[in-house]
PDB file of N, CA and C in Angstrom:
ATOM      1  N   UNK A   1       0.828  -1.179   0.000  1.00  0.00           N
ATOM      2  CA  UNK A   1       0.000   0.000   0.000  1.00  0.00           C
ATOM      3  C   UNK A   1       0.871   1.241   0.000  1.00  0.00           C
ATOM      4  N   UNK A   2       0.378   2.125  -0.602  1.00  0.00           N
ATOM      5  CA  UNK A   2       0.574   3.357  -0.680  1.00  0.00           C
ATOM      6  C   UNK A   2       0.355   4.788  -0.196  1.00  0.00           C
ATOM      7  N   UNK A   3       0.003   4.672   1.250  1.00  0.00           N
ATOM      8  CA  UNK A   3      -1.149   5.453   1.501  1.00  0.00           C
ATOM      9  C   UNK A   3      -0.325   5.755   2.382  1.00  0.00           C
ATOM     10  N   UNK A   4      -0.643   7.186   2.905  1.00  0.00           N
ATOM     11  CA  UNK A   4      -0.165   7.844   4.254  1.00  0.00           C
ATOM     12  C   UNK A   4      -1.129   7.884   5.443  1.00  0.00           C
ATOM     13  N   UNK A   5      -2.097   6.925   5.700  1.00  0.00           N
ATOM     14  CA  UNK A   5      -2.635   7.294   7.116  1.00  0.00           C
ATOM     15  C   UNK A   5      -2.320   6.301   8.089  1.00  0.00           C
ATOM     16  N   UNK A   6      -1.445   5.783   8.024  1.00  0.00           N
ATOM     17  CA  UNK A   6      -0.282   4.743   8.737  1.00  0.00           C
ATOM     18  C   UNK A   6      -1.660   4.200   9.389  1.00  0.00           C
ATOM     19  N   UNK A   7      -1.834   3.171   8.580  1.00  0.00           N
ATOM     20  CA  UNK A   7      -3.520   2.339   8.613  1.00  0.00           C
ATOM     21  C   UNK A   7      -2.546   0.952   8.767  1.00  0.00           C
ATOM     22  N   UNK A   8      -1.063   0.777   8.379  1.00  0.00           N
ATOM     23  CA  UNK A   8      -0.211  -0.195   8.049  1.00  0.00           C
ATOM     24  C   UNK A   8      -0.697  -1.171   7.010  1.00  0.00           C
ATOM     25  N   UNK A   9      -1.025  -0.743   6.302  1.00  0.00           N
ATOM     26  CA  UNK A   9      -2.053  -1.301   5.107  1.00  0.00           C
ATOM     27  C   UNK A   9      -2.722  -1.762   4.598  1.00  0.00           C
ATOM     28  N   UNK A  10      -3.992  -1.627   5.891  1.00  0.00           N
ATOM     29  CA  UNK A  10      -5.207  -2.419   5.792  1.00  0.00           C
ATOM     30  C   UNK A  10      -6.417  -1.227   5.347  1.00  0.00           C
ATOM     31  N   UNK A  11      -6.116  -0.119   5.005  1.00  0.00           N
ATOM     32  CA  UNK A  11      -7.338   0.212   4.469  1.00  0.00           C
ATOM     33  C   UNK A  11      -7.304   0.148   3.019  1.00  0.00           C
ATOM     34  N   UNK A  12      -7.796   0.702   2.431  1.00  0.00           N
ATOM     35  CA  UNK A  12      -8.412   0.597   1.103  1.00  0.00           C
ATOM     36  C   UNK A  12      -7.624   1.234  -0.423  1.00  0.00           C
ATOM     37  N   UNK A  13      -6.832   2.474   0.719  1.00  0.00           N
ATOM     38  CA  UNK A  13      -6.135   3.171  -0.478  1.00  0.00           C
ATOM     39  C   UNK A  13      -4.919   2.349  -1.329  1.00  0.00           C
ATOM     40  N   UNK A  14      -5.288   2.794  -2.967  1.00  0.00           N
ATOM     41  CA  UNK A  14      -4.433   1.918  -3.795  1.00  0.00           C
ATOM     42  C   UNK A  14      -3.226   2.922  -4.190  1.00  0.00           C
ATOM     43  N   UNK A  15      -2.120   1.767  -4.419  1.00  0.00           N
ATOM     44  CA  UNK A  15      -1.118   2.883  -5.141  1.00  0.00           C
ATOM     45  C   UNK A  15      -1.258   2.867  -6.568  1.00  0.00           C
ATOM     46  N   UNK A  16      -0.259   3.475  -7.021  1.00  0.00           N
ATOM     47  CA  UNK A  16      -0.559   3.246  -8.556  1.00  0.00           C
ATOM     48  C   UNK A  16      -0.897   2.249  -9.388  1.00  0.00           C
ATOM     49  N   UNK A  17       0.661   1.403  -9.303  1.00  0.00           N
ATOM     50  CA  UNK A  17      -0.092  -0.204  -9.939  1.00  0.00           C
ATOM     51  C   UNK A  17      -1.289  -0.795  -9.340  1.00  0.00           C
ATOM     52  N   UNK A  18      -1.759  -1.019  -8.124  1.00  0.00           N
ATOM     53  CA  UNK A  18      -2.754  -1.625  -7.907  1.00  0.00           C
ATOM     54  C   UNK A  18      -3.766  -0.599  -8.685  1.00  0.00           C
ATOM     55  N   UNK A  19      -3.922   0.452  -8.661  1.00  0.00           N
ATOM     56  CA  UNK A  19      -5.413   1.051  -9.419  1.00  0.00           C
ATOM     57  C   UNK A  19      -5.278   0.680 -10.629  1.00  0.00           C
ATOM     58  N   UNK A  20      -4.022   0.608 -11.506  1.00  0.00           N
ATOM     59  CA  UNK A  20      -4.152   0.334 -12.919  1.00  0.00           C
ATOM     60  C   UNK A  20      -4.285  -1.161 -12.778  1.00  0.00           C
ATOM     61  N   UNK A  21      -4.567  -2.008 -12.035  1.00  0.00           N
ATOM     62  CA  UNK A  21      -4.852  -3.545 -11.934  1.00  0.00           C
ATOM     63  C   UNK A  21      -6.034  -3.341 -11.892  1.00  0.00           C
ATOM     64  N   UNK A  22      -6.729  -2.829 -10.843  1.00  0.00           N
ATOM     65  CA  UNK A  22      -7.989  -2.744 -10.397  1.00  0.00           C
ATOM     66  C   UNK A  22      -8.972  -1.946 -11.700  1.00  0.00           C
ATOM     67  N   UNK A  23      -8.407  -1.322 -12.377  1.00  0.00           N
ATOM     68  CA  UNK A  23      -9.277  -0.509 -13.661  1.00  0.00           C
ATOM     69  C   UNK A  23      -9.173  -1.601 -14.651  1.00  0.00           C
ATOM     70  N   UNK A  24      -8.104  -2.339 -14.688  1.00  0.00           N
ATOM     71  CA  UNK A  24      -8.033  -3.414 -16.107  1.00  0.00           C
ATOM     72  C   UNK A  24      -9.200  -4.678 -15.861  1.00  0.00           C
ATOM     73  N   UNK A  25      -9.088  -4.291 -14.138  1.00  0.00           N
ATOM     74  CA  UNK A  25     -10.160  -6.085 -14.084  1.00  0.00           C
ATOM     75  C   UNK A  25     -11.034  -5.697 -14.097  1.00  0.00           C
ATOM     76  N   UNK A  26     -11.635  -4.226 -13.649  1.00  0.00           N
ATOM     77  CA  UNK A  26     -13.353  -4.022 -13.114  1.00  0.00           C
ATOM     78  C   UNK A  26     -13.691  -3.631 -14.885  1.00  0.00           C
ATOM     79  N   UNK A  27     -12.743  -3.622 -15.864  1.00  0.00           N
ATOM     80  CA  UNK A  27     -13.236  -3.491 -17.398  1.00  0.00           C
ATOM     81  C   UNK A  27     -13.416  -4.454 -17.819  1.00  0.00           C
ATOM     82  N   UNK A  28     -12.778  -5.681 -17.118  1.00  0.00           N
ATOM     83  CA  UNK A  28     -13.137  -7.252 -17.797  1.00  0.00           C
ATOM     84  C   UNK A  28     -14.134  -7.647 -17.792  1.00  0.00           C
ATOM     85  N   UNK A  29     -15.355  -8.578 -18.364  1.00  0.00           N
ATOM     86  CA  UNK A  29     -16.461  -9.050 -18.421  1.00  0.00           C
ATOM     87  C   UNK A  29     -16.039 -10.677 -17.545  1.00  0.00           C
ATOM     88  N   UNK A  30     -14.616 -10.632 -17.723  1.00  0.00           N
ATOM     89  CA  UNK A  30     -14.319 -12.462 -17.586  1.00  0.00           C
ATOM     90  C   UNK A  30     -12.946 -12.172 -16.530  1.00  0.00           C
ATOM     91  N   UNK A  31     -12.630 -12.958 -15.800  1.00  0.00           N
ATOM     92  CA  UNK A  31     -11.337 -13.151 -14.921  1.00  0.00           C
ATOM     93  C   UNK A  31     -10.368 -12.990 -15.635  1.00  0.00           C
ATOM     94  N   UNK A  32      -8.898 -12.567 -15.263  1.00  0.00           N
ATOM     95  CA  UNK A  32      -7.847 -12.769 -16.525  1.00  0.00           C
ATOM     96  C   UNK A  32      -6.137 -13.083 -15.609  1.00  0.00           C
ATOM     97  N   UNK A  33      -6.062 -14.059 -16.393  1.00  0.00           N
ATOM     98  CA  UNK A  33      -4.761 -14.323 -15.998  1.00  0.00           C
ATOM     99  C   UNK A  33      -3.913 -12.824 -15.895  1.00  0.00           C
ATOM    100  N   UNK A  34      -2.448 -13.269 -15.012  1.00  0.00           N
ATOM    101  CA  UNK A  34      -1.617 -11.786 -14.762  1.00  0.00           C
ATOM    102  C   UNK A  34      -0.874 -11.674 -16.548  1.00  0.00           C
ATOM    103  N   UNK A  35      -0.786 -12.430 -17.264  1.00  0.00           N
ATOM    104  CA  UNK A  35       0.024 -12.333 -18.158  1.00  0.00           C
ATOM    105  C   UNK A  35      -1.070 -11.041 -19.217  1.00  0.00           C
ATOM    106  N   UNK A  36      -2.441 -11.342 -18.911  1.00  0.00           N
ATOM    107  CA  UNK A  36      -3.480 -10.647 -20.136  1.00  0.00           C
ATOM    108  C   UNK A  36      -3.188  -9.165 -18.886  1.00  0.00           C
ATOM    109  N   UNK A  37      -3.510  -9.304 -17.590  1.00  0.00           N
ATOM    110  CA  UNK A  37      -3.485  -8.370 -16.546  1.00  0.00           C
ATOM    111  C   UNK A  37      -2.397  -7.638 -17.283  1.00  0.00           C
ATOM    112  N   UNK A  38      -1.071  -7.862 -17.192  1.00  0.00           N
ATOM    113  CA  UNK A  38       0.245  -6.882 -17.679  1.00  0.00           C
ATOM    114  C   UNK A  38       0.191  -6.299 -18.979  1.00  0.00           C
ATOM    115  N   UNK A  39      -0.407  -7.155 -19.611  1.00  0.00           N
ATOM    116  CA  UNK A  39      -0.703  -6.605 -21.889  1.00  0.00           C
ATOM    117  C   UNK A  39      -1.964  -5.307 -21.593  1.00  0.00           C
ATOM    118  N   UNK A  40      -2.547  -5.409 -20.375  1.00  0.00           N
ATOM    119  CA  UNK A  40      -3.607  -4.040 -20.581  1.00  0.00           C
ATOM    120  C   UNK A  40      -2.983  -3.416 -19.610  1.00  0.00           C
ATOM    121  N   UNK A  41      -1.705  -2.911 -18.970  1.00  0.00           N
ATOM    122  CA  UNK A  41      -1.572  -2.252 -17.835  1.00  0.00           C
ATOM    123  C   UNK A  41      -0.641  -1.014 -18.948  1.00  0.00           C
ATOM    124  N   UNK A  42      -1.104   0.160 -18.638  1.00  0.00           N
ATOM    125  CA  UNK A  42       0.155   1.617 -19.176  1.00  0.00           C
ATOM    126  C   UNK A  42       1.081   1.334 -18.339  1.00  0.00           C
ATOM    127  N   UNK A  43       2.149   0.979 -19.453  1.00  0.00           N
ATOM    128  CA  UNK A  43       3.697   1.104 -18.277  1.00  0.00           C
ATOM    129  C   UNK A  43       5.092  -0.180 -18.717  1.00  0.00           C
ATOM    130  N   UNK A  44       5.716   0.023 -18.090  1.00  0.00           N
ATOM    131  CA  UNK A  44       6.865  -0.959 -18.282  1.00  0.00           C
ATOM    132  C   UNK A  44       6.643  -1.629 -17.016  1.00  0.00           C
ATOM    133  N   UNK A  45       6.451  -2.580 -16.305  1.00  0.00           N
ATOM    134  CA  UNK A  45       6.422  -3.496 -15.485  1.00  0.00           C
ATOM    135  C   UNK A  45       7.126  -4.845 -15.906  1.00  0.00           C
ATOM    136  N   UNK A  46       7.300  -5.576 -14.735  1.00  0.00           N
ATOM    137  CA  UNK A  46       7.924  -7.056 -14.720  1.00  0.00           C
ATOM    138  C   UNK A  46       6.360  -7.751 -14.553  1.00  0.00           C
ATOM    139  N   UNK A  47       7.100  -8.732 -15.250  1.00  0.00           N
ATOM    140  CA  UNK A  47       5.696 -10.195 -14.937  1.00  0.00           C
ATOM    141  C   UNK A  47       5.735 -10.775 -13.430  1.00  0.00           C
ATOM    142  N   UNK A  48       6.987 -10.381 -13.043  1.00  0.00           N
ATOM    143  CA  UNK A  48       7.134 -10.744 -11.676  1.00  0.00           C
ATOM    144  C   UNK A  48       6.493  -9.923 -10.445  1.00  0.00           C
ATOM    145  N   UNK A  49       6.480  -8.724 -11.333  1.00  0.00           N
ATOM    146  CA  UNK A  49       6.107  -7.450 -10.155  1.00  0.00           C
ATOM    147  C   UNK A  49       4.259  -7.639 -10.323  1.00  0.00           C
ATOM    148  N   UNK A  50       4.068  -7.757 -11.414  1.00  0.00           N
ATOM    149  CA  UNK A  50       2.353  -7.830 -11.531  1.00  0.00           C
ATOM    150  C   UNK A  50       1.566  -9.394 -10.662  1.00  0.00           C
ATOM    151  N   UNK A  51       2.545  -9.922 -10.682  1.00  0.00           N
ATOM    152  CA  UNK A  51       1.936 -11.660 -10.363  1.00  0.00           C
ATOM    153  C   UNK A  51       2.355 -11.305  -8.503  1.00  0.00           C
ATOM    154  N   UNK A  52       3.364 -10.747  -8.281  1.00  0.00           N
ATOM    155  CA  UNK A  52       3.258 -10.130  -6.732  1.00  0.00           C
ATOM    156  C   UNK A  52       2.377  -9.122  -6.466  1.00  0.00           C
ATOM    157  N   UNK A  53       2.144  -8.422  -7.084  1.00  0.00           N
ATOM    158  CA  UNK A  53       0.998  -7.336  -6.693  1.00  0.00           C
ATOM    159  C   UNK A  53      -0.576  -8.262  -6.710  1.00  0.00           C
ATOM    160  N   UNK A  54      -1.139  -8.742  -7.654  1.00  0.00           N
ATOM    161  CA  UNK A  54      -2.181  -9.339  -7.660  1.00  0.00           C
ATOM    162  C   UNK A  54      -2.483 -10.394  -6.083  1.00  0.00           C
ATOM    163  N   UNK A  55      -1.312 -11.562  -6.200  1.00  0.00           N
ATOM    164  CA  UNK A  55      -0.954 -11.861  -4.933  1.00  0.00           C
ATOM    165  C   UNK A  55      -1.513 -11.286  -3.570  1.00  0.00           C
ATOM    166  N   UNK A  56      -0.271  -9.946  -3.594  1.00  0.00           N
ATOM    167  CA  UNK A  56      -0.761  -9.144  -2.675  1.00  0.00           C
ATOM    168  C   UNK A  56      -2.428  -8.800  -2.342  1.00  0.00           C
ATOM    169  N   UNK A  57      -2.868  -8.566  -3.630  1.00  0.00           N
ATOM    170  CA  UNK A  57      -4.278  -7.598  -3.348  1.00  0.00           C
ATOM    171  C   UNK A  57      -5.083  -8.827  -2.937  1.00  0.00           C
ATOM    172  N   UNK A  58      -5.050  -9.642  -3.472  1.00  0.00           N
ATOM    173  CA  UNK A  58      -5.592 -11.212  -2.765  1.00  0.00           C
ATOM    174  C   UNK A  58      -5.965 -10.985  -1.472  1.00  0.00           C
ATOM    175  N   UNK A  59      -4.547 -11.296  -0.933  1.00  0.00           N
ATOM    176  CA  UNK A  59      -4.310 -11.446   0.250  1.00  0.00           C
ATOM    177  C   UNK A  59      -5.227 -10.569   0.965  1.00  0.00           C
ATOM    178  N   UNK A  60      -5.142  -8.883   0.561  1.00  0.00           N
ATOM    179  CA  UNK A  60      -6.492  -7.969   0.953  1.00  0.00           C
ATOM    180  C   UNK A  60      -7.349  -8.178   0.956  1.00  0.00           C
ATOM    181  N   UNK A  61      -8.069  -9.186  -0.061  1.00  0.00           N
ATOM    182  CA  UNK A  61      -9.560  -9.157  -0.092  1.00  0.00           C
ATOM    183  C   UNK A  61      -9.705  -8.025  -1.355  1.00  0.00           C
ATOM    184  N   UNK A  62      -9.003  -7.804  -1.932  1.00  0.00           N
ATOM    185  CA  UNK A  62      -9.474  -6.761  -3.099  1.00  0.00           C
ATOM    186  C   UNK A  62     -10.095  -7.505  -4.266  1.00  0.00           C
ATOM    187  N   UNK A  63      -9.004  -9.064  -4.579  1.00  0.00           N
ATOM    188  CA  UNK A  63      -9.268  -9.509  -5.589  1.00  0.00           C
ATOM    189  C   UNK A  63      -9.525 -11.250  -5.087  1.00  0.00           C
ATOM    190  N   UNK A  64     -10.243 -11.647  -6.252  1.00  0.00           N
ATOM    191  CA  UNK A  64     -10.121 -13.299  -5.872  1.00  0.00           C
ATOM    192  C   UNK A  64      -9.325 -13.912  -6.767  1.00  0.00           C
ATOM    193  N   UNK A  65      -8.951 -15.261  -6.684  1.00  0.00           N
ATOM    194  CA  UNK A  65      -8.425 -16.126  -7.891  1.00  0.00           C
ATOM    195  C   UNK A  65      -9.098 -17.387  -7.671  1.00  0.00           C
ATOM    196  N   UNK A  66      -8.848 -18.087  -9.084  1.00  0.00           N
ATOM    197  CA  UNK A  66      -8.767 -19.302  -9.481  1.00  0.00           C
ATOM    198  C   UNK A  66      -8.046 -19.883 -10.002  1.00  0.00           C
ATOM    199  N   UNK A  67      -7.628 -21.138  -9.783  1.00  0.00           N
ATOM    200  CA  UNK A  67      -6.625 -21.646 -10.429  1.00  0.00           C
ATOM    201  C   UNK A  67      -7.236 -22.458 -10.789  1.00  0.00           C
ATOM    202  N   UNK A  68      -7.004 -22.550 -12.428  1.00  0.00           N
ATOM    203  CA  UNK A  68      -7.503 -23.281 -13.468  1.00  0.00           C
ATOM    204  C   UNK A  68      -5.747 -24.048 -14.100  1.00  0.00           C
ATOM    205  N   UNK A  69      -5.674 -24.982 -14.289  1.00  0.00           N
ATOM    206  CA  UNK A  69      -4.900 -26.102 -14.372  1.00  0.00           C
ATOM    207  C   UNK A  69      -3.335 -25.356 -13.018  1.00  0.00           C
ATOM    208  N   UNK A  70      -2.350 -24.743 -13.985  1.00  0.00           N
ATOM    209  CA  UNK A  70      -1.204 -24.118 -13.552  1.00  0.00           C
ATOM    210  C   UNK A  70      -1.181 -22.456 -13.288  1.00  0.00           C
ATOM    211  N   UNK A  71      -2.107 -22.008 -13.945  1.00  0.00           N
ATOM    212  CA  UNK A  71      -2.251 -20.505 -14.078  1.00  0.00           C
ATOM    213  C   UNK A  71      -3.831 -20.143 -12.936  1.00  0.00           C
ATOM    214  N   UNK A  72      -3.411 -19.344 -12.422  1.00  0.00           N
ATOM    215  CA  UNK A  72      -4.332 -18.519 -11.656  1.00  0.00           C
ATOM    216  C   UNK A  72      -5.447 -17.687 -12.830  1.00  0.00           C
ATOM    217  N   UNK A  73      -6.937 -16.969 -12.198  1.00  0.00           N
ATOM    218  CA  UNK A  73      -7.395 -16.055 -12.972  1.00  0.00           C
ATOM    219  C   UNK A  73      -7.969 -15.070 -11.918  1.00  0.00           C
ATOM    220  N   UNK A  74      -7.450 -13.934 -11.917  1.00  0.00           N
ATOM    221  CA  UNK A  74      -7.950 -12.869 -11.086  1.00  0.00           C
ATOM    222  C   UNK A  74      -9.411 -11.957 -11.380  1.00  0.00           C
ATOM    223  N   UNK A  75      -9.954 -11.653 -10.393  1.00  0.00           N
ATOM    224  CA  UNK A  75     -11.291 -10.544 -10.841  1.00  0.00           C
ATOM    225  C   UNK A  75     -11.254 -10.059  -9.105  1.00  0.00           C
ATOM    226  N   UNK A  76     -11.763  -8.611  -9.838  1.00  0.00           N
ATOM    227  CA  UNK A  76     -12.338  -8.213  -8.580  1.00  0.00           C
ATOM    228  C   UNK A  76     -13.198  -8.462  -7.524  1.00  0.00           C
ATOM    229  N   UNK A  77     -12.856  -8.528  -6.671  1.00  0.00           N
ATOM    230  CA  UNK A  77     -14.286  -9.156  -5.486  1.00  0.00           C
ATOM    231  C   UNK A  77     -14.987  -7.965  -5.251  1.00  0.00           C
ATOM    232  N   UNK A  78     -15.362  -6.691  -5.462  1.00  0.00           N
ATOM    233  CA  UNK A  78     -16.203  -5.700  -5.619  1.00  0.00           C
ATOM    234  C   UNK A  78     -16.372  -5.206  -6.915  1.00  0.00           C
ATOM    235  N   UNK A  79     -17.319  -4.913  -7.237  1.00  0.00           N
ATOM    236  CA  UNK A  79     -17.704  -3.678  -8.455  1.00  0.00           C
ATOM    237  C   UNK A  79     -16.864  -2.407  -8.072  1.00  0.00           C
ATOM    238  N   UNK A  80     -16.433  -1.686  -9.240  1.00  0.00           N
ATOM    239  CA  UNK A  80     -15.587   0.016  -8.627  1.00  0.00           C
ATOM    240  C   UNK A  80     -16.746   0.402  -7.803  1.00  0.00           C
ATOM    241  N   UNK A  81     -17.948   0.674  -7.899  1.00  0.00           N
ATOM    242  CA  UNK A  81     -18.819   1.123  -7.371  1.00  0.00           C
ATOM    243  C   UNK A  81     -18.535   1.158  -5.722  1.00  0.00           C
ATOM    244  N   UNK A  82     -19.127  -0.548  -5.473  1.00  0.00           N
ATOM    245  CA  UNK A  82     -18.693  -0.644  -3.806  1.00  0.00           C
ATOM    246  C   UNK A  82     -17.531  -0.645  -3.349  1.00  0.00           C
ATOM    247  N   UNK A  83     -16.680  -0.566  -4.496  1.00  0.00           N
ATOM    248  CA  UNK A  83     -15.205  -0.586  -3.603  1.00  0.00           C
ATOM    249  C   UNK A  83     -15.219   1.214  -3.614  1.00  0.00           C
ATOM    250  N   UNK A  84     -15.521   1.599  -3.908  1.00  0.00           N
ATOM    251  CA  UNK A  84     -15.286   3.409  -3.979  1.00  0.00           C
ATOM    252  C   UNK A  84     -16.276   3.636  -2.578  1.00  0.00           C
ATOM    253  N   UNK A  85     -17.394   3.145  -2.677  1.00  0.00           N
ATOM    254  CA  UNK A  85     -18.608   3.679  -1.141  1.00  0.00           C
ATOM    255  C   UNK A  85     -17.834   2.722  -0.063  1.00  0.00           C
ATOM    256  N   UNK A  86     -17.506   1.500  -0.056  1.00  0.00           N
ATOM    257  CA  UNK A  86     -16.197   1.499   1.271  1.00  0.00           C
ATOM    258  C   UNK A  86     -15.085   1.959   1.247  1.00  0.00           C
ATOM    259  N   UNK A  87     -14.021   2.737   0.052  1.00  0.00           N
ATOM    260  CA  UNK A  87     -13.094   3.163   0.786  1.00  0.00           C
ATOM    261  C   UNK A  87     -13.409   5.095   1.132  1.00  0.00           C
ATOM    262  N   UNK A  88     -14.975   5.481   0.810  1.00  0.00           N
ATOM    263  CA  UNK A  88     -15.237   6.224   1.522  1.00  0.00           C
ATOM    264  C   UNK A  88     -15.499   6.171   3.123  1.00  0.00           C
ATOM    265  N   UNK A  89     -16.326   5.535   3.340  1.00  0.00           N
ATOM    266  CA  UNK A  89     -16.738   5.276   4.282  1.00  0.00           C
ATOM    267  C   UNK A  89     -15.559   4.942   5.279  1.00  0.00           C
ATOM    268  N   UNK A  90     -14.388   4.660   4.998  1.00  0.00           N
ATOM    269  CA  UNK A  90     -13.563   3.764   5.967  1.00  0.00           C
ATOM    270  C   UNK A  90     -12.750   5.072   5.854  1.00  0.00           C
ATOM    271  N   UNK A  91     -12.322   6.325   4.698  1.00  0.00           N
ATOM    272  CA  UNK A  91     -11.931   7.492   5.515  1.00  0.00           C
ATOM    273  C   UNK A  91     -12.729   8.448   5.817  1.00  0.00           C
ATOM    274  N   UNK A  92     -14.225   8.611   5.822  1.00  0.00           N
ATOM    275  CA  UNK A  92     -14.876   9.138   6.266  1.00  0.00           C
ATOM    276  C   UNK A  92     -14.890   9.024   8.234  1.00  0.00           C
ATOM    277  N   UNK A  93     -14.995   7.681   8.375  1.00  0.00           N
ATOM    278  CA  UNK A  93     -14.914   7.022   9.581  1.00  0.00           C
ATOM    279  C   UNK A  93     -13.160   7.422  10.257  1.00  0.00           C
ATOM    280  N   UNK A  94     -12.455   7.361   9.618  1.00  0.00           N
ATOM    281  CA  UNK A  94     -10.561   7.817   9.663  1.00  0.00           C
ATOM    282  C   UNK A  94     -10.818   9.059  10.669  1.00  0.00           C
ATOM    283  N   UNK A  95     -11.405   9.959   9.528  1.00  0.00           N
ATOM    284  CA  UNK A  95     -11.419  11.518   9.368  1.00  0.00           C
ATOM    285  C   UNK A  95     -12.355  11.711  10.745  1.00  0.00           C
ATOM    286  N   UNK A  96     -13.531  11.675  11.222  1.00  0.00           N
ATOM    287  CA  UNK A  96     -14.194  11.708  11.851  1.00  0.00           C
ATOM    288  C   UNK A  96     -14.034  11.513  13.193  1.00  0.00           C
ATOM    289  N   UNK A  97     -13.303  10.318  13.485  1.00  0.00           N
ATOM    290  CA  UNK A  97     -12.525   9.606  14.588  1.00  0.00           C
ATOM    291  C   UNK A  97     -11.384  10.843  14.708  1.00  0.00           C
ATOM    292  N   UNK A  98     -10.841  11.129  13.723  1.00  0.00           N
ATOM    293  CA  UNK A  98      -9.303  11.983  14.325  1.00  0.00           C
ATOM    294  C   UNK A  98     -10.130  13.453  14.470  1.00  0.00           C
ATOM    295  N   UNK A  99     -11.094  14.141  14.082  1.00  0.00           N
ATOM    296  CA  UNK A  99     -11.105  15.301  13.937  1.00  0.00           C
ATOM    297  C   UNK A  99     -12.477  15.978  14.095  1.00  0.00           C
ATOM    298  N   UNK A 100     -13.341  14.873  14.325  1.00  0.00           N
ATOM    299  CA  UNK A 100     -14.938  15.083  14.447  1.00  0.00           C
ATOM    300  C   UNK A 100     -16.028  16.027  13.807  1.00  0.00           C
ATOM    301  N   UNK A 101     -16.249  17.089  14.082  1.00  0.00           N
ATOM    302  CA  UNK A 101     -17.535  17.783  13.250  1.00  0.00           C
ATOM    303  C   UNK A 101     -16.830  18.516  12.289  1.00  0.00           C
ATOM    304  N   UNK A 102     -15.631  18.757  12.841  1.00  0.00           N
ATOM    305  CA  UNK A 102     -14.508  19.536  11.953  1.00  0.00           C
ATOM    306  C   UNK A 102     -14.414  19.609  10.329  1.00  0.00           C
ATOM    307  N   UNK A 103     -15.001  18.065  10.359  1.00  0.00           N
ATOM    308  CA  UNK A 103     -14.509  17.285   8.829  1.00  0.00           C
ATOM    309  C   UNK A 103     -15.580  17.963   8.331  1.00  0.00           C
ATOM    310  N   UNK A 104     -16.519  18.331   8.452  1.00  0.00           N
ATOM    311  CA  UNK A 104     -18.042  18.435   7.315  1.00  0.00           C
ATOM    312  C   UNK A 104     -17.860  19.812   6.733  1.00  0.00           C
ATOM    313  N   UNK A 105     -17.420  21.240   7.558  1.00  0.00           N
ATOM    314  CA  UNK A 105     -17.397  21.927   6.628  1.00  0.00           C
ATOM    315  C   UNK A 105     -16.125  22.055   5.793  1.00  0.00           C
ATOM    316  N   UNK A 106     -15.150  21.063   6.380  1.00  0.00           N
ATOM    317  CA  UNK A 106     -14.027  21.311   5.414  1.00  0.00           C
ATOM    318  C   UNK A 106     -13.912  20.150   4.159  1.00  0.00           C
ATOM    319  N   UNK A 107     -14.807  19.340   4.608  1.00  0.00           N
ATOM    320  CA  UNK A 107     -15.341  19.143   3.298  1.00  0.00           C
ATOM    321  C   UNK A 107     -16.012  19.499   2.306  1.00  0.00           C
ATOM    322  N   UNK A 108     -17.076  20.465   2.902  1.00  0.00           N
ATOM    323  CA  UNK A 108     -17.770  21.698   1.691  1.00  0.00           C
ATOM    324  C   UNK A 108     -17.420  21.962   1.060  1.00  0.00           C
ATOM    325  N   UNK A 109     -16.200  22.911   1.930  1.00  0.00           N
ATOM    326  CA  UNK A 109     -15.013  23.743   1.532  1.00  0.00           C
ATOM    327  C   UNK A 109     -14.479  23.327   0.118  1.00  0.00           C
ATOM    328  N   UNK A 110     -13.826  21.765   0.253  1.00  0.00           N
ATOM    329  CA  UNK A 110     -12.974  21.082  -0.380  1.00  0.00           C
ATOM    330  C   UNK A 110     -14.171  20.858  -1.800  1.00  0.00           C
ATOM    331  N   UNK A 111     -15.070  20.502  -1.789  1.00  0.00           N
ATOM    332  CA  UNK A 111     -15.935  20.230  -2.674  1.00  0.00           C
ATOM    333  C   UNK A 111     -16.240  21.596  -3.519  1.00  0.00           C
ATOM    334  N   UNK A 112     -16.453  22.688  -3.019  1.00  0.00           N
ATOM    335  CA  UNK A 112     -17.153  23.669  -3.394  1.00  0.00           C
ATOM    336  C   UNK A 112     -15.973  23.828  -3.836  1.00  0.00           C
ATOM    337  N   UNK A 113     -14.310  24.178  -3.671  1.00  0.00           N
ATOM    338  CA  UNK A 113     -13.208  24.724  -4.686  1.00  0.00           C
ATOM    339  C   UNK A 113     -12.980  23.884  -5.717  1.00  0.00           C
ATOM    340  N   UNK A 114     -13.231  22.357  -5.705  1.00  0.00           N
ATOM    341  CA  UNK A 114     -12.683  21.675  -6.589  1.00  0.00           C
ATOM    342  C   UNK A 114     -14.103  21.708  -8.092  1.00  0.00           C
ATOM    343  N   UNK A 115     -15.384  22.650  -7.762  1.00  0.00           N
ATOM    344  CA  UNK A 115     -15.727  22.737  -8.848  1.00  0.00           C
ATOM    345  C   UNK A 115     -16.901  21.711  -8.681  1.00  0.00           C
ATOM    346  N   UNK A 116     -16.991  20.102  -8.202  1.00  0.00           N
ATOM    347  CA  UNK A 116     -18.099  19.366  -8.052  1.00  0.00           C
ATOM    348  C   UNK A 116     -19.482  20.161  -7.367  1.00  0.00           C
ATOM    349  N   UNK A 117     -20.399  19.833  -8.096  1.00  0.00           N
ATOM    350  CA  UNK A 117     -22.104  19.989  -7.681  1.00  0.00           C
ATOM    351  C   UNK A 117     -22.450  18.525  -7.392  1.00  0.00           C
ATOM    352  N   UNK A 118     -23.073  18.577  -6.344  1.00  0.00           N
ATOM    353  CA  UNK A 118     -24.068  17.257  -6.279  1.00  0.00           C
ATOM    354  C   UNK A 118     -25.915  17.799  -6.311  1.00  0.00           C
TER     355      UNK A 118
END
């Protein structure tokens, strides 16, 4: 993990390669081995570094596998959808815990400069 809220890397936030993993599978209709995983990833990577990262996200609960004869096939165990409303919720809950009512208007704040309407 990649993340700075020294969570030691059990919350949700992805680093780079894992989001470009996580965008290649939640576009798949079907599971995909790491070898199809690396042919859709932007970038120079190792086959070694992608087959450890997937691994890894496993291990999280981000992704599942199957192993079909010798080769594994990865997919996401959430839709982007619910994985985006829990890793709100889990720094909503972060934020709240460290800083309490504090968070809501500086989230306005943050919303209203960056241009979003809801």
């Amino acid at each position: 993990m990649n993340c700075d809220c020294h969570c030691n890397g059990k919350c949700k936030m992805l680093g780079v390669l894992e989001q470009k993993i996580m965008d290649v599978l939640w576009s798949s209709p079907n599971p995909l081995k790491p070898a199809e995983v690396l042919k859709k990833i932007d970038g120079k990577y190792a086959y070694t570094t992608v087959m450890t990262v997937l691994k890894r996200m496993t291990d999280k609960e981000f992704l599942t596998r199957k192993r079909v004869g010798n080769v594994f096939f990865y997919h996401a165990a959430q839709s982007k959808k619910a994985f985006a409303s829990d890793l709100l919720q889990d720094l909503f809950r972060r934020l709240f815990t460290s800083y309490g009512d504090s968070v809501i208007p500086a989230f306005k704040k943050s919303v209203k400069k960056s241009g979003f309407s809801f």
